[in-house]
N, C-alpha and C. Protein backbone atom coordinates (compact mmCIF):
# COMPACT_ATOMS: atom_id res chain seq x y z
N UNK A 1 0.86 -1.19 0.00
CA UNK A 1 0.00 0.00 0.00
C UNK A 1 0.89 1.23 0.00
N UNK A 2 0.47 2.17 -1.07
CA UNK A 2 1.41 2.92 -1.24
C UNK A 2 0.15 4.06 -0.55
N UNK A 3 0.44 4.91 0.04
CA UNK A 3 -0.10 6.26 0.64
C UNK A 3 0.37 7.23 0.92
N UNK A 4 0.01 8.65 0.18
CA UNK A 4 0.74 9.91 0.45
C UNK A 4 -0.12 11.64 0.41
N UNK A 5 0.11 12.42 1.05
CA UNK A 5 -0.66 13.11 0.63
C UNK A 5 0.00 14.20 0.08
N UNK A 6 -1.23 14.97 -1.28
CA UNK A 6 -0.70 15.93 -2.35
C UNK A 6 -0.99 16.98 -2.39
N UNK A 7 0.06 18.29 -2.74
CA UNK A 7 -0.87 19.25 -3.01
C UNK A 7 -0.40 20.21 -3.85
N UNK A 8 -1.31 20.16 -5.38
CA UNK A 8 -0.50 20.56 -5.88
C UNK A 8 -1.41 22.11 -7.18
N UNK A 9 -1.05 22.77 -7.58
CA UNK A 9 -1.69 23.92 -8.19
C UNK A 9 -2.11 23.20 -9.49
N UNK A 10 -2.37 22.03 -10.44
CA UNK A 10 -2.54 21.47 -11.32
C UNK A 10 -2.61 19.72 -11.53
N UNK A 11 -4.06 19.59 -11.60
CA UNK A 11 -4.33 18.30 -11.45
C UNK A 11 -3.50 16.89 -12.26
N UNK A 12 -3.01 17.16 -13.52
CA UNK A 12 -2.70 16.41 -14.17
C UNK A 12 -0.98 16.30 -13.72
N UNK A 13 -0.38 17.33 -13.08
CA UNK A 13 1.08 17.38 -12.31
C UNK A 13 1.02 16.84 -10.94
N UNK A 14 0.08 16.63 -10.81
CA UNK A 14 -0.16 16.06 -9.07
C UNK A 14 -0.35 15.00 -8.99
N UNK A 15 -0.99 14.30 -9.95
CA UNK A 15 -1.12 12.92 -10.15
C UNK A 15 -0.38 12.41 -10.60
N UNK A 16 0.70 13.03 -11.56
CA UNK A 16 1.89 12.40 -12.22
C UNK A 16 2.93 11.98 -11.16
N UNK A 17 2.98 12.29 -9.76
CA UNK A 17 3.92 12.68 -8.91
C UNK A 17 4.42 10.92 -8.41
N UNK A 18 2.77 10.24 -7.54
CA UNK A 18 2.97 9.46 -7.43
C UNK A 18 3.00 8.39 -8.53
N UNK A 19 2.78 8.56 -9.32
CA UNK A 19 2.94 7.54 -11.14
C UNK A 19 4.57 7.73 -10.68
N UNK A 20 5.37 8.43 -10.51
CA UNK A 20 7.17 8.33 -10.71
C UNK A 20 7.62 7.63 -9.56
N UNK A 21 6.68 7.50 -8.06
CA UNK A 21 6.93 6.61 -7.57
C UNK A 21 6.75 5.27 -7.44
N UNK A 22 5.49 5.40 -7.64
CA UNK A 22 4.98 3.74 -8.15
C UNK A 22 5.66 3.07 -8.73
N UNK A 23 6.70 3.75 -9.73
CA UNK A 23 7.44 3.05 -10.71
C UNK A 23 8.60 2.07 -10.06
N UNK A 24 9.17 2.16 -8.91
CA UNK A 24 9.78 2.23 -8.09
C UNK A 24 9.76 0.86 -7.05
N UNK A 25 7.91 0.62 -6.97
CA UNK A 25 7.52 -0.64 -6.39
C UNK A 25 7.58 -1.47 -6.82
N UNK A 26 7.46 -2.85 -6.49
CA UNK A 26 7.01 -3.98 -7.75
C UNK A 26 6.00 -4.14 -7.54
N UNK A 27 5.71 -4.34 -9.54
CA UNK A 27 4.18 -4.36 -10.00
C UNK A 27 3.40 -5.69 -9.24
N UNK A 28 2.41 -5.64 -9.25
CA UNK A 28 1.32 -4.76 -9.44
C UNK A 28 1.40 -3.85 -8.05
N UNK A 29 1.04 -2.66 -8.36
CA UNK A 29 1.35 -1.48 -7.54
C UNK A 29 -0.12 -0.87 -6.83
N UNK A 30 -0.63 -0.72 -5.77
CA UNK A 30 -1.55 -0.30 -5.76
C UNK A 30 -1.39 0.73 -4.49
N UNK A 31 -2.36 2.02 -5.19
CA UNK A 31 -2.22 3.41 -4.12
C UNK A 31 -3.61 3.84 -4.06
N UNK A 32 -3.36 4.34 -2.90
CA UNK A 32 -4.40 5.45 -2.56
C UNK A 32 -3.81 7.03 -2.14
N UNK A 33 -4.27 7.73 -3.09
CA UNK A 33 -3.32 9.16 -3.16
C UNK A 33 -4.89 10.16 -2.00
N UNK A 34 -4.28 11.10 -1.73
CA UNK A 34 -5.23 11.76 -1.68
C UNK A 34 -4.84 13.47 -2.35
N UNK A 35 -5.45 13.60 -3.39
CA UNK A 35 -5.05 15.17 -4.02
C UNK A 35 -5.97 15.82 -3.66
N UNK A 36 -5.28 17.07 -3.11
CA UNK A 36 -6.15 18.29 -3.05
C UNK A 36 -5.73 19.84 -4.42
N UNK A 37 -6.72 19.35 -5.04
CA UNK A 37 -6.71 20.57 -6.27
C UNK A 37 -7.25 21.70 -5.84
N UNK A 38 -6.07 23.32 -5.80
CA UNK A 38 -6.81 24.78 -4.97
C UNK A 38 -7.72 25.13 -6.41
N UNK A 39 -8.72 25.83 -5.43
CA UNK A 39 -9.67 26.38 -6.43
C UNK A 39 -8.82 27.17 -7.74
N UNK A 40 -7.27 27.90 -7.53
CA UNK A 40 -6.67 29.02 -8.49
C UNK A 40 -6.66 27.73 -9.56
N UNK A 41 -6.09 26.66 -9.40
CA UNK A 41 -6.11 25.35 -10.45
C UNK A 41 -7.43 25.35 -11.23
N UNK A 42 -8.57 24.83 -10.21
CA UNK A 42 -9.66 24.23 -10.52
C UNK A 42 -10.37 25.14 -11.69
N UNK A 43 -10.07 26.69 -10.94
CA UNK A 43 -10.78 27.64 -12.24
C UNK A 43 -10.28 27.87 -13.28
N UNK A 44 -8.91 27.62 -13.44
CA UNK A 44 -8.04 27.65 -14.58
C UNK A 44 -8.92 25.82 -15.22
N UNK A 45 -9.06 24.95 -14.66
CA UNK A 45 -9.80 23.60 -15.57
C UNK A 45 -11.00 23.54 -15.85
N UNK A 46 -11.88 24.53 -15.10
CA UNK A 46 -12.95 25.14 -15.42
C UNK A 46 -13.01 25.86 -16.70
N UNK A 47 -12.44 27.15 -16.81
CA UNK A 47 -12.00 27.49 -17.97
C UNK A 47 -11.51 26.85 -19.52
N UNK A 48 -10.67 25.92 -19.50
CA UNK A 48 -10.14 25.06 -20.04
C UNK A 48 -11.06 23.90 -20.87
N UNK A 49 -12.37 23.33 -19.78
CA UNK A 49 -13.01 21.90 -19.78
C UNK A 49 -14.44 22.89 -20.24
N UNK A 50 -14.83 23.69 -20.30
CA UNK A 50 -16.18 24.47 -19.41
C UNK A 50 -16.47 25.82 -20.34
N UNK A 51 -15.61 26.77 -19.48
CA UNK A 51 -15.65 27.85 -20.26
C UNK A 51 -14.86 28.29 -21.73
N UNK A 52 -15.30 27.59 -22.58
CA UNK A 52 -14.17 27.18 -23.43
C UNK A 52 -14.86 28.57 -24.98
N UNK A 53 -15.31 29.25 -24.60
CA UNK A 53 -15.50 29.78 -25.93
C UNK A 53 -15.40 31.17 -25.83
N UNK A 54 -14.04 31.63 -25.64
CA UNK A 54 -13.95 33.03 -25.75
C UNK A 54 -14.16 33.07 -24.28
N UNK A 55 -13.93 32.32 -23.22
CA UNK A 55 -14.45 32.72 -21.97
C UNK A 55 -15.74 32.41 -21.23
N UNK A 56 -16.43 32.29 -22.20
CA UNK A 56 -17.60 31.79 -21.83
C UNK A 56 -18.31 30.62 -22.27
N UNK A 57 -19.73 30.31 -21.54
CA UNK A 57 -20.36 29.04 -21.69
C UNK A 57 -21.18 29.05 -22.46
N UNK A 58 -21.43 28.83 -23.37
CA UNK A 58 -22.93 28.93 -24.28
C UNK A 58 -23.92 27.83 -23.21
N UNK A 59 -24.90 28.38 -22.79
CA UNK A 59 -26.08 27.32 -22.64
C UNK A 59 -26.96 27.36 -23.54
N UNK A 60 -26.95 27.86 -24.09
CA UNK A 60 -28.13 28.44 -25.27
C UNK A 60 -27.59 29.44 -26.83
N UNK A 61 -27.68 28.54 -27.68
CA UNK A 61 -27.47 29.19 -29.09
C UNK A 61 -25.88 29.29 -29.19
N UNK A 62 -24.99 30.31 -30.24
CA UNK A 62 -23.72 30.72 -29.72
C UNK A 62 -23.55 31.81 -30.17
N UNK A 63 -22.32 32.47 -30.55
CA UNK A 63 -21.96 33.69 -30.27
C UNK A 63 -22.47 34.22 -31.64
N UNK A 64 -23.59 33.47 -32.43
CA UNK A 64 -23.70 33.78 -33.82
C UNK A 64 -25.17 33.63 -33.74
N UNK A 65 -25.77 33.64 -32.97
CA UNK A 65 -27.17 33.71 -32.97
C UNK A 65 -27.58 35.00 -31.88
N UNK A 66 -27.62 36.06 -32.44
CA UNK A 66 -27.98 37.62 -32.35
C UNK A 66 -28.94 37.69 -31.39
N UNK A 67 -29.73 37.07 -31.59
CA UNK A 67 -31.74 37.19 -30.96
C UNK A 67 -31.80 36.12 -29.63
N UNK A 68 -31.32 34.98 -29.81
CA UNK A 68 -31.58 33.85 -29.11
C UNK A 68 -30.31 33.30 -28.83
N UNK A 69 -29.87 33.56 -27.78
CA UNK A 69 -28.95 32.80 -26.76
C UNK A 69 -28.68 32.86 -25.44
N UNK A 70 -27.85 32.23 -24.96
CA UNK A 70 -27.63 32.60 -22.93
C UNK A 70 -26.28 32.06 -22.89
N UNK A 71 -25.85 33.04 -21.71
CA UNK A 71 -24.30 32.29 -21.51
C UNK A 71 -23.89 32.62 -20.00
N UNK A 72 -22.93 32.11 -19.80
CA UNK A 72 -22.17 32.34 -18.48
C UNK A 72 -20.95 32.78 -19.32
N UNK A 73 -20.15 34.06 -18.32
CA UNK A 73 -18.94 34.20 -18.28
C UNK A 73 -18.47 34.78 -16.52
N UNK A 74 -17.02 35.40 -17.02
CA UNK A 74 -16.65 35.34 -15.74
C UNK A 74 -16.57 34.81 -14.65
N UNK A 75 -16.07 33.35 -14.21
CA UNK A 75 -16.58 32.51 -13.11
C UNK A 75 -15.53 32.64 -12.33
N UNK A 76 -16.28 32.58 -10.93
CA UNK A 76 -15.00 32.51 -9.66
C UNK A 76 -16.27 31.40 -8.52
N UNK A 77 -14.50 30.74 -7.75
CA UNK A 77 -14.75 29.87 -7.15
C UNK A 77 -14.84 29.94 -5.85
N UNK A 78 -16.01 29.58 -5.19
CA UNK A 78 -15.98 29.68 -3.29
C UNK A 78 -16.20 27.98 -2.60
N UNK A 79 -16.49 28.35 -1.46
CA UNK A 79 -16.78 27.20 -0.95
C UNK A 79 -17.44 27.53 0.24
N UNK A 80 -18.24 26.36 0.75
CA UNK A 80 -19.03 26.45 2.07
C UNK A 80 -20.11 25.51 2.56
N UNK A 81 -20.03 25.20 3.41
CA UNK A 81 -21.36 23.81 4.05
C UNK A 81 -20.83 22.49 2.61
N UNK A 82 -19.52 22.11 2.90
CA UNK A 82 -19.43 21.08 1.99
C UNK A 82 -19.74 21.32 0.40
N UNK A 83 -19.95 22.26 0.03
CA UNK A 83 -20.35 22.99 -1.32
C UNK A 83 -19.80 23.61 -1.89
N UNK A 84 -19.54 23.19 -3.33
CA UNK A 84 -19.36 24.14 -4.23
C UNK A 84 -19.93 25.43 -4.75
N UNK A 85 -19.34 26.93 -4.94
CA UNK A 85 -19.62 27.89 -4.89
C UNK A 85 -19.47 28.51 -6.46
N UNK A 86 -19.65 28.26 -7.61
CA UNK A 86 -19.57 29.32 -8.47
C UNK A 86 -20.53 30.56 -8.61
N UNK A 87 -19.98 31.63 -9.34
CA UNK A 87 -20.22 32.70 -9.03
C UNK A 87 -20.05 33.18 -11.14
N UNK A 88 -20.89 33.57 -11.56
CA UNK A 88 -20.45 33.90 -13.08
C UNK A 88 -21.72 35.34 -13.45
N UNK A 89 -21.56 35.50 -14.46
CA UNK A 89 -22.02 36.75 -14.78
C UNK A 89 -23.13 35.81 -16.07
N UNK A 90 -24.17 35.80 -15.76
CA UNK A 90 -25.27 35.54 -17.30
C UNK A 90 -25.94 36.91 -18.12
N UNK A 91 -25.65 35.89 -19.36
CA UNK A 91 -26.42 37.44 -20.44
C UNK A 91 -27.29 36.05 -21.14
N UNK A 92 -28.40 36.73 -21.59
CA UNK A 92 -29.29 35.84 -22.33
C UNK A 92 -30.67 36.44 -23.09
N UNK A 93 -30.59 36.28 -24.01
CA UNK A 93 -31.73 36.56 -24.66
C UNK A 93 -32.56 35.94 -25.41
N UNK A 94 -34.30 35.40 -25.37
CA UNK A 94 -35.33 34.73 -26.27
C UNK A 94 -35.89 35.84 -26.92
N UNK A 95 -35.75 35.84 -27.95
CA UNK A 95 -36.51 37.27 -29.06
C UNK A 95 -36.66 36.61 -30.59
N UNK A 96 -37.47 37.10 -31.06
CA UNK A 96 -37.66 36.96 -32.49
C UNK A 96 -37.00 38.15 -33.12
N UNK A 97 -36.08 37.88 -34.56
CA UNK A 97 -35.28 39.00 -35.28
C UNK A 97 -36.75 39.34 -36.26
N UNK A 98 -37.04 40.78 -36.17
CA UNK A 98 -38.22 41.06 -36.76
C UNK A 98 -37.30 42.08 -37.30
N UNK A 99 -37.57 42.73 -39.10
CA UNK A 99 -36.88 43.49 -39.26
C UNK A 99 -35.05 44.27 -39.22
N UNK A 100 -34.65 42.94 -38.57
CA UNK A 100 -33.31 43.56 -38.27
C UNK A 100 -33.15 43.84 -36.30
N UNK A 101 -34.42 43.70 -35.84
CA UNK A 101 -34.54 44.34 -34.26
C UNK A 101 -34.69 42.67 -33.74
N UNK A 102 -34.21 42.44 -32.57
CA UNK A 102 -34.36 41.47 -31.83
C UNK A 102 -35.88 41.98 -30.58
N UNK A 103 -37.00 41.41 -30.71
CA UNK A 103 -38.15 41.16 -30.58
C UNK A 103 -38.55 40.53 -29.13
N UNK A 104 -38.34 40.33 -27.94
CA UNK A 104 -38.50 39.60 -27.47
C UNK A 104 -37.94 39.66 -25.59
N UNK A 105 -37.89 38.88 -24.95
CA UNK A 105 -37.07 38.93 -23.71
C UNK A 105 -35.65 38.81 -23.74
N UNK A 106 -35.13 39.34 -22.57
CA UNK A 106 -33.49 39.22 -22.32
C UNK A 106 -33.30 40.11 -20.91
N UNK A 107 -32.04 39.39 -20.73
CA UNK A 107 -31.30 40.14 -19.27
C UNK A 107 -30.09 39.64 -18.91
N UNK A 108 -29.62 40.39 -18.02
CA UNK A 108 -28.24 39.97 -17.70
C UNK A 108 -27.91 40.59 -16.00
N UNK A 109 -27.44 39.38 -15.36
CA UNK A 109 -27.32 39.53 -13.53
C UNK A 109 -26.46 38.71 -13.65
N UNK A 110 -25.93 38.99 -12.34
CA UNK A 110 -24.85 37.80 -11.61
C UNK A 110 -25.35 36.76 -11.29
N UNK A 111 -25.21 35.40 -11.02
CA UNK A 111 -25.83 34.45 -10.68
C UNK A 111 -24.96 33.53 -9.99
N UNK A 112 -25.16 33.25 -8.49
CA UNK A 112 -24.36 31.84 -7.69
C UNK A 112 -25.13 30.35 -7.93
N UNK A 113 -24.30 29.61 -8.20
CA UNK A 113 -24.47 28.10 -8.72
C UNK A 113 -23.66 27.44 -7.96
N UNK A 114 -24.45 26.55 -6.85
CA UNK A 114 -24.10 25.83 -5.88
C UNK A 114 -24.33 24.39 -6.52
N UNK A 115 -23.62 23.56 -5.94
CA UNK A 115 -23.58 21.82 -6.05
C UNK A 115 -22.49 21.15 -5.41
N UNK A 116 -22.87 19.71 -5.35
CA UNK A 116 -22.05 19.21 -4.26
C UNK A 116 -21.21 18.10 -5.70
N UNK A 117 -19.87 18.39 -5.31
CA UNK A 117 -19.30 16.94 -6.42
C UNK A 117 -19.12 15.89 -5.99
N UNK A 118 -19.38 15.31 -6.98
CA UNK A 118 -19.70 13.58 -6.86
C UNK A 118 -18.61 13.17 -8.31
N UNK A 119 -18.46 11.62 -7.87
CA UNK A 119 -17.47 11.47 -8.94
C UNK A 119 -18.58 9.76 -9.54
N UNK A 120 -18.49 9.85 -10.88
CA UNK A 120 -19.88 8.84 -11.52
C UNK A 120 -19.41 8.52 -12.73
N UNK A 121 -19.67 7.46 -12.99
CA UNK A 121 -18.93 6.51 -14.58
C UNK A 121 -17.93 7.56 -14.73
N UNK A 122 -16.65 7.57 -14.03
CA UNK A 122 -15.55 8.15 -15.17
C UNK A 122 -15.31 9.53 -14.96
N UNK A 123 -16.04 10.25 -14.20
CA UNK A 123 -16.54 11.85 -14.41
C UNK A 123 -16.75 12.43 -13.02
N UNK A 124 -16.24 13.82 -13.20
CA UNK A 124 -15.97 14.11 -11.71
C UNK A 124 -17.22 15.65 -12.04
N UNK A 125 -18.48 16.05 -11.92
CA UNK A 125 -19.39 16.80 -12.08
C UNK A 125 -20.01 17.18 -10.48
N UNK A 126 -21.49 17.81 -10.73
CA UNK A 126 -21.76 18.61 -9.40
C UNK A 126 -23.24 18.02 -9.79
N UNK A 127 -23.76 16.93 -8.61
CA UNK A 127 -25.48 17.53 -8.17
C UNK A 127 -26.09 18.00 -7.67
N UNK A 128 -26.94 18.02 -7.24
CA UNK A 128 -27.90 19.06 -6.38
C UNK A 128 -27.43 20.52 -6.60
N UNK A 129 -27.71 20.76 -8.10
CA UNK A 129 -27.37 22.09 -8.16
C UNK A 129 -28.20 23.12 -7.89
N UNK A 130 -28.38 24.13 -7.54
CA UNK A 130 -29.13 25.36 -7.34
C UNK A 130 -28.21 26.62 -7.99
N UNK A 131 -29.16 27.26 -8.68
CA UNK A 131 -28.97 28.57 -9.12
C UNK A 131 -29.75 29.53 -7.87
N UNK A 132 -28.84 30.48 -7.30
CA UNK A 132 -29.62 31.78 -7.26
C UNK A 132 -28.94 32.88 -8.26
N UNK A 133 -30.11 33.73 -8.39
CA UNK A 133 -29.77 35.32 -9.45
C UNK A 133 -30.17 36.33 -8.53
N UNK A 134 -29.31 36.12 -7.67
CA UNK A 134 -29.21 36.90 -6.75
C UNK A 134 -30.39 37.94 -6.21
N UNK A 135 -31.44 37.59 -5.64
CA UNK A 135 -32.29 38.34 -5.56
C UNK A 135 -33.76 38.15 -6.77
N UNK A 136 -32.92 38.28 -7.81
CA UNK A 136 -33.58 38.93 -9.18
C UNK A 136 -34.73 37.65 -9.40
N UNK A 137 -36.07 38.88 -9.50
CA UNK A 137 -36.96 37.92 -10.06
C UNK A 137 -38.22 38.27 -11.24
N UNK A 138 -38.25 37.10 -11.97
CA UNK A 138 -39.36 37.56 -13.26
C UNK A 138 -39.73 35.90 -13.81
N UNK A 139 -40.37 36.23 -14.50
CA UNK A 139 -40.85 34.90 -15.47
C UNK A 139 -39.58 34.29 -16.15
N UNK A 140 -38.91 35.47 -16.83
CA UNK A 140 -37.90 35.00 -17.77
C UNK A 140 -36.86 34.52 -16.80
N UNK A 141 -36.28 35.45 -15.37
CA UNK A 141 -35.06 34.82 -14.67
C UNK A 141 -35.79 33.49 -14.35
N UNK A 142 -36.87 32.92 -13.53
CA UNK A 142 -37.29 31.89 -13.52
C UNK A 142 -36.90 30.97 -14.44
N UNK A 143 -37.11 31.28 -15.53
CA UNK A 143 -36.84 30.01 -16.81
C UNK A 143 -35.55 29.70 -17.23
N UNK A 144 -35.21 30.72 -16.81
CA UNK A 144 -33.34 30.94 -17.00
C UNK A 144 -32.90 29.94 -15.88
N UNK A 145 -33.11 30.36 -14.50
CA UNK A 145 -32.49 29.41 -13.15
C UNK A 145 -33.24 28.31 -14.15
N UNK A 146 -34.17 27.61 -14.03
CA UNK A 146 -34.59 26.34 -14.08
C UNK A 146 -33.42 25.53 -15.31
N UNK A 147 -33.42 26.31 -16.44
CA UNK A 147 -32.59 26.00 -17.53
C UNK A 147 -31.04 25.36 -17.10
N UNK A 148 -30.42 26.67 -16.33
CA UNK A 148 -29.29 26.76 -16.00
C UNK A 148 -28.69 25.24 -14.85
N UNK A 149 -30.26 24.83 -13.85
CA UNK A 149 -29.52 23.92 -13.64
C UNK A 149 -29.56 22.71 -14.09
N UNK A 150 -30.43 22.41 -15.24
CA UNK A 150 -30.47 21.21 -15.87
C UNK A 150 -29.66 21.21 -16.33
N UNK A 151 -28.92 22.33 -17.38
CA UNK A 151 -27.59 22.19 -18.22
C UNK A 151 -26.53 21.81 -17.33
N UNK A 152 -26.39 22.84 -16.00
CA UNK A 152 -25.30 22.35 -15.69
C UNK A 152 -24.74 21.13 -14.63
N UNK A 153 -26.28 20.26 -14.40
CA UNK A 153 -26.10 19.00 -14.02
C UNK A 153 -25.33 18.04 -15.15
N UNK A 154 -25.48 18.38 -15.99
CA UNK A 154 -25.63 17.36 -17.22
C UNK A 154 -24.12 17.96 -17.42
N UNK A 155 -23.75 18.53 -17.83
CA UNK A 155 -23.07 19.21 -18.46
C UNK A 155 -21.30 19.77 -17.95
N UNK A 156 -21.66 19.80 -16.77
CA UNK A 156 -19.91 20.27 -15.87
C UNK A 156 -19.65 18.68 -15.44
N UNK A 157 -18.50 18.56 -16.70
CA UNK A 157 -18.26 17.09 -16.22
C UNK A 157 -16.26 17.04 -16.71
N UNK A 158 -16.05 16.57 -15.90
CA UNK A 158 -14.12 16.47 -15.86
C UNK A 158 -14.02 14.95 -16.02
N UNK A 159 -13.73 14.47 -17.22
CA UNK A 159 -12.55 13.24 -17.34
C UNK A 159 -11.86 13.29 -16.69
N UNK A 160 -12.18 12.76 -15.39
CA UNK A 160 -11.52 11.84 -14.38
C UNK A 160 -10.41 11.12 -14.49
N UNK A 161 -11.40 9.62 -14.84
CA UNK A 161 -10.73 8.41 -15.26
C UNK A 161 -10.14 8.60 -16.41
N UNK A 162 -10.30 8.63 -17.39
CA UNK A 162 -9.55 8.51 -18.87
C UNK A 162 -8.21 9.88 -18.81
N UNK A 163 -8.69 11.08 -17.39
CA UNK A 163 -6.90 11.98 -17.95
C UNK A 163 -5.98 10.87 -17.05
N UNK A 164 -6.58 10.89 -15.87
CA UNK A 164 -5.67 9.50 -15.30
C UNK A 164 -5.17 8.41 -15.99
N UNK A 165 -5.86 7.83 -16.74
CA UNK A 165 -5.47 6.86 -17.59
C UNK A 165 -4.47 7.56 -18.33
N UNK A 166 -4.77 8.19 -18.96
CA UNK A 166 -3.61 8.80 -20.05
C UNK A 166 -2.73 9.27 -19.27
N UNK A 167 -2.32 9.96 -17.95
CA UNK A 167 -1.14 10.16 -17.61
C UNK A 167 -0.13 9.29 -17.29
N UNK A 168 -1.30 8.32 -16.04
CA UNK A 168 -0.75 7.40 -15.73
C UNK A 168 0.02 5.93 -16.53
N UNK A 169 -0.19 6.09 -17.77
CA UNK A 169 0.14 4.59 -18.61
C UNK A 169 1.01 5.50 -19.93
N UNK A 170 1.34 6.68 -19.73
CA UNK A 170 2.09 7.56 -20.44
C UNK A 170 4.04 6.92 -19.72
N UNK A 171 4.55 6.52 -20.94
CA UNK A 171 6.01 6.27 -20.55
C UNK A 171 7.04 6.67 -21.58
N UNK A 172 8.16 7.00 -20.38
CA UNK A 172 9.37 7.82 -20.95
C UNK A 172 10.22 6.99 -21.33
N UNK A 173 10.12 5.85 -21.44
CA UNK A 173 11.45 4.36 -21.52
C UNK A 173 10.39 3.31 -22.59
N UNK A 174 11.13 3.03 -23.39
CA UNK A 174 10.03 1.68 -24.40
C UNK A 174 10.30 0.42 -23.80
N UNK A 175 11.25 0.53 -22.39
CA UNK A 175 11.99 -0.63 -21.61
C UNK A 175 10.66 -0.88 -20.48
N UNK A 176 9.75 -0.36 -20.64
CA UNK A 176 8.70 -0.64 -19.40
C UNK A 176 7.09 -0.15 -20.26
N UNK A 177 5.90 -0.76 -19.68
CA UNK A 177 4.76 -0.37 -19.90
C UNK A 177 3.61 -0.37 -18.76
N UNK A 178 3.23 0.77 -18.12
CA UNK A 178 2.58 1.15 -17.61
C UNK A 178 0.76 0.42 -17.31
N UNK A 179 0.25 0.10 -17.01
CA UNK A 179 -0.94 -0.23 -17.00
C UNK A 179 -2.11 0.04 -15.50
N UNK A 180 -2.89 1.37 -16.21
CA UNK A 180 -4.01 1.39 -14.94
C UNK A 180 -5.34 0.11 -14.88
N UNK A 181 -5.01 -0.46 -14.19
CA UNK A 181 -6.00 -1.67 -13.68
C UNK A 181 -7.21 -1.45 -13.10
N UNK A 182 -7.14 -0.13 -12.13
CA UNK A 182 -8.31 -0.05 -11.61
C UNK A 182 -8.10 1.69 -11.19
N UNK A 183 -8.87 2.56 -11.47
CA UNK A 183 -9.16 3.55 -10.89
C UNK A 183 -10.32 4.52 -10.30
N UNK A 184 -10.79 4.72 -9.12
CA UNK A 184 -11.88 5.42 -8.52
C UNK A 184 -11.47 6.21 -7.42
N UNK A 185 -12.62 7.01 -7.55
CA UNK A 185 -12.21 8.48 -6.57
C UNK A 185 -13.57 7.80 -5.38
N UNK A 186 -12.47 7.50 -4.14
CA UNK A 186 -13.49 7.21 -3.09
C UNK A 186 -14.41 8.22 -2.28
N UNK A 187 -14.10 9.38 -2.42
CA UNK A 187 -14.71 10.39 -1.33
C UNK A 187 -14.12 11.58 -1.97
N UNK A 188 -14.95 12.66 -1.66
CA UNK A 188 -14.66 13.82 -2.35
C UNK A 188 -14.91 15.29 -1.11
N UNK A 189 -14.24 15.70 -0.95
CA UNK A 189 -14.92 16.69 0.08
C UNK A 189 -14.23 18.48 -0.29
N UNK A 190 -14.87 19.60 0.27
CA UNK A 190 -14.52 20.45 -0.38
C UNK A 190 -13.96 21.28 1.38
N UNK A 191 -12.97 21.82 0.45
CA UNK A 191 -12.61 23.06 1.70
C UNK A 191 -12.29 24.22 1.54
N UNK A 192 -11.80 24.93 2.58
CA UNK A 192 -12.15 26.56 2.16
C UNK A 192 -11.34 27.16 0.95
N UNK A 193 -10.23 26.20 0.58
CA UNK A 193 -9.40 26.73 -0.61
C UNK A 193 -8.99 25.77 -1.63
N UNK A 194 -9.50 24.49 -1.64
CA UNK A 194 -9.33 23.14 -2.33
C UNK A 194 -10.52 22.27 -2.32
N UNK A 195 -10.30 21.66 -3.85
CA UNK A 195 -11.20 20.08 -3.77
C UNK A 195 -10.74 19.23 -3.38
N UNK A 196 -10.76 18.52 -2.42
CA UNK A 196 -9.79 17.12 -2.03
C UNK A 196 -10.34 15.50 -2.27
N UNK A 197 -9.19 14.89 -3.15
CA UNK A 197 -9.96 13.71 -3.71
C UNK A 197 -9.09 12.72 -2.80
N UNK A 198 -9.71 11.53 -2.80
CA UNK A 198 -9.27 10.44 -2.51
C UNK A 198 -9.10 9.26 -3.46
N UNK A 199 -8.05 9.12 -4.40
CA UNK A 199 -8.11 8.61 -5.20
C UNK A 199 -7.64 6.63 -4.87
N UNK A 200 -8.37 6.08 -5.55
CA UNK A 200 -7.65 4.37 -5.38
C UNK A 200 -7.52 3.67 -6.31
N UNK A 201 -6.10 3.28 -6.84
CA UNK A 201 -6.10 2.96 -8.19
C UNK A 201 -4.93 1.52 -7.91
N UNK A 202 -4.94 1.04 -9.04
CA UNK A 202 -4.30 -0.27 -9.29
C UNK A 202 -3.16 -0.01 -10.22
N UNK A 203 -1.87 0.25 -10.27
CA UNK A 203 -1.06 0.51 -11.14
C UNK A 203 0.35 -1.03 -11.48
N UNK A 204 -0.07 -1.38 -12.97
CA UNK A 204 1.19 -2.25 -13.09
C UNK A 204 2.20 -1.67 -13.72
N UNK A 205 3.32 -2.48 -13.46
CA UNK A 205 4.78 -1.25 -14.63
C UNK A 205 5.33 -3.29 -15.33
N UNK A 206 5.27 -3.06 -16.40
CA UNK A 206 5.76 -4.23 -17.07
C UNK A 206 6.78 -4.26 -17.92
């Protein structure tokens, strides 16, 4: 049993750490790491996995549909009561293009998006999400929160298993081959400046 604890500003460098020791054991190798990824990381993989279009999220339409779309930008990360805290700026608009004029509803508020992460087939995402818009209320913000958290149940999801896989079975020597056997994130908990995983994996070196 290999056990250590990590902490490191970038998930895919933190996990590589113990992969260079493992190498070290004889196979078959099996660890339980525990990484804690700081939120300055997490929002930079947020960005990266998430906010990937110019900064922002399309939930609706994209940056080419004038009349009809919604988005998140700007996101920052908190924490509290075991919870995830984002924080982003929404613009969104339902209108018909009549004439050249966009026709219809739209608005734009800050909005906090709470959820708890869970890690599920492969994928490290958030349930029990809740939107508040801070205060703000109408028919249209209504339809917007409701929207916002179906998308982003479905939708904020991190390859887990498969970047692990690929780091971990990634080799610098053609004299050895790497093999992840088994990998799962046992427990997940959040704190005031990090996600902390508990990872348990099966590693052979052949």
């Amino acid at each position: 049993m290999y056990s250590k604890r990590l902490v490191s500003g970038s998930l895919l460098h933190t996990i590589a750490i113990p992969i260079c020791a493992a190498l070290w054991l004889a196979a078959p190798a099996r660890a339980e790491v525990e990484l804690s990824v700081h939120f300055t990381a997490l929002k930079r993989m947020l960005a990266d996995a998430v906010f990937t279009q110019d900064g922002r999220r399309y939930v609706r339409g994209t940056k080419d549909n004038r009349c009809n779309f919604a988005y998140l930008e700007n996101p920052g990360l908190e924490a509290g009561n075991g919870r995830l805290h984002v924080k982003a700026r929404f613009t969104g608009r339902t209108a018909w293009d009549v004439f050249g004029k966009c026709v219809g509803l739209g608005d734009a508020f800050d909005v906090r998006i709470t959820g708890t992460p869970q890690y599920r087939d492969g994928f490290i995402g958030l349930r029990d999400v809740t939107v508040d818009p801070g205060g703000r209320d109408s028919f249209y913000i209504r339809r917007v929160s409701a929207a916002l958290k179906r998308s982003l149940e479905r939708d904020i999801r991190y390859p887990a298993a498969e970047e692990a896989r690929r780091v971990f079975e990634a080799s610098s020597s053609p004299a050895y081959r790497r093999q992840l056997g088994r990998f799962n994130v046992t427990a997940i908990r959040v704190t005031p400046d990090a996600l902390v995983l508990t990872l348990d994996f099966a590693l052979s070196v052949r």
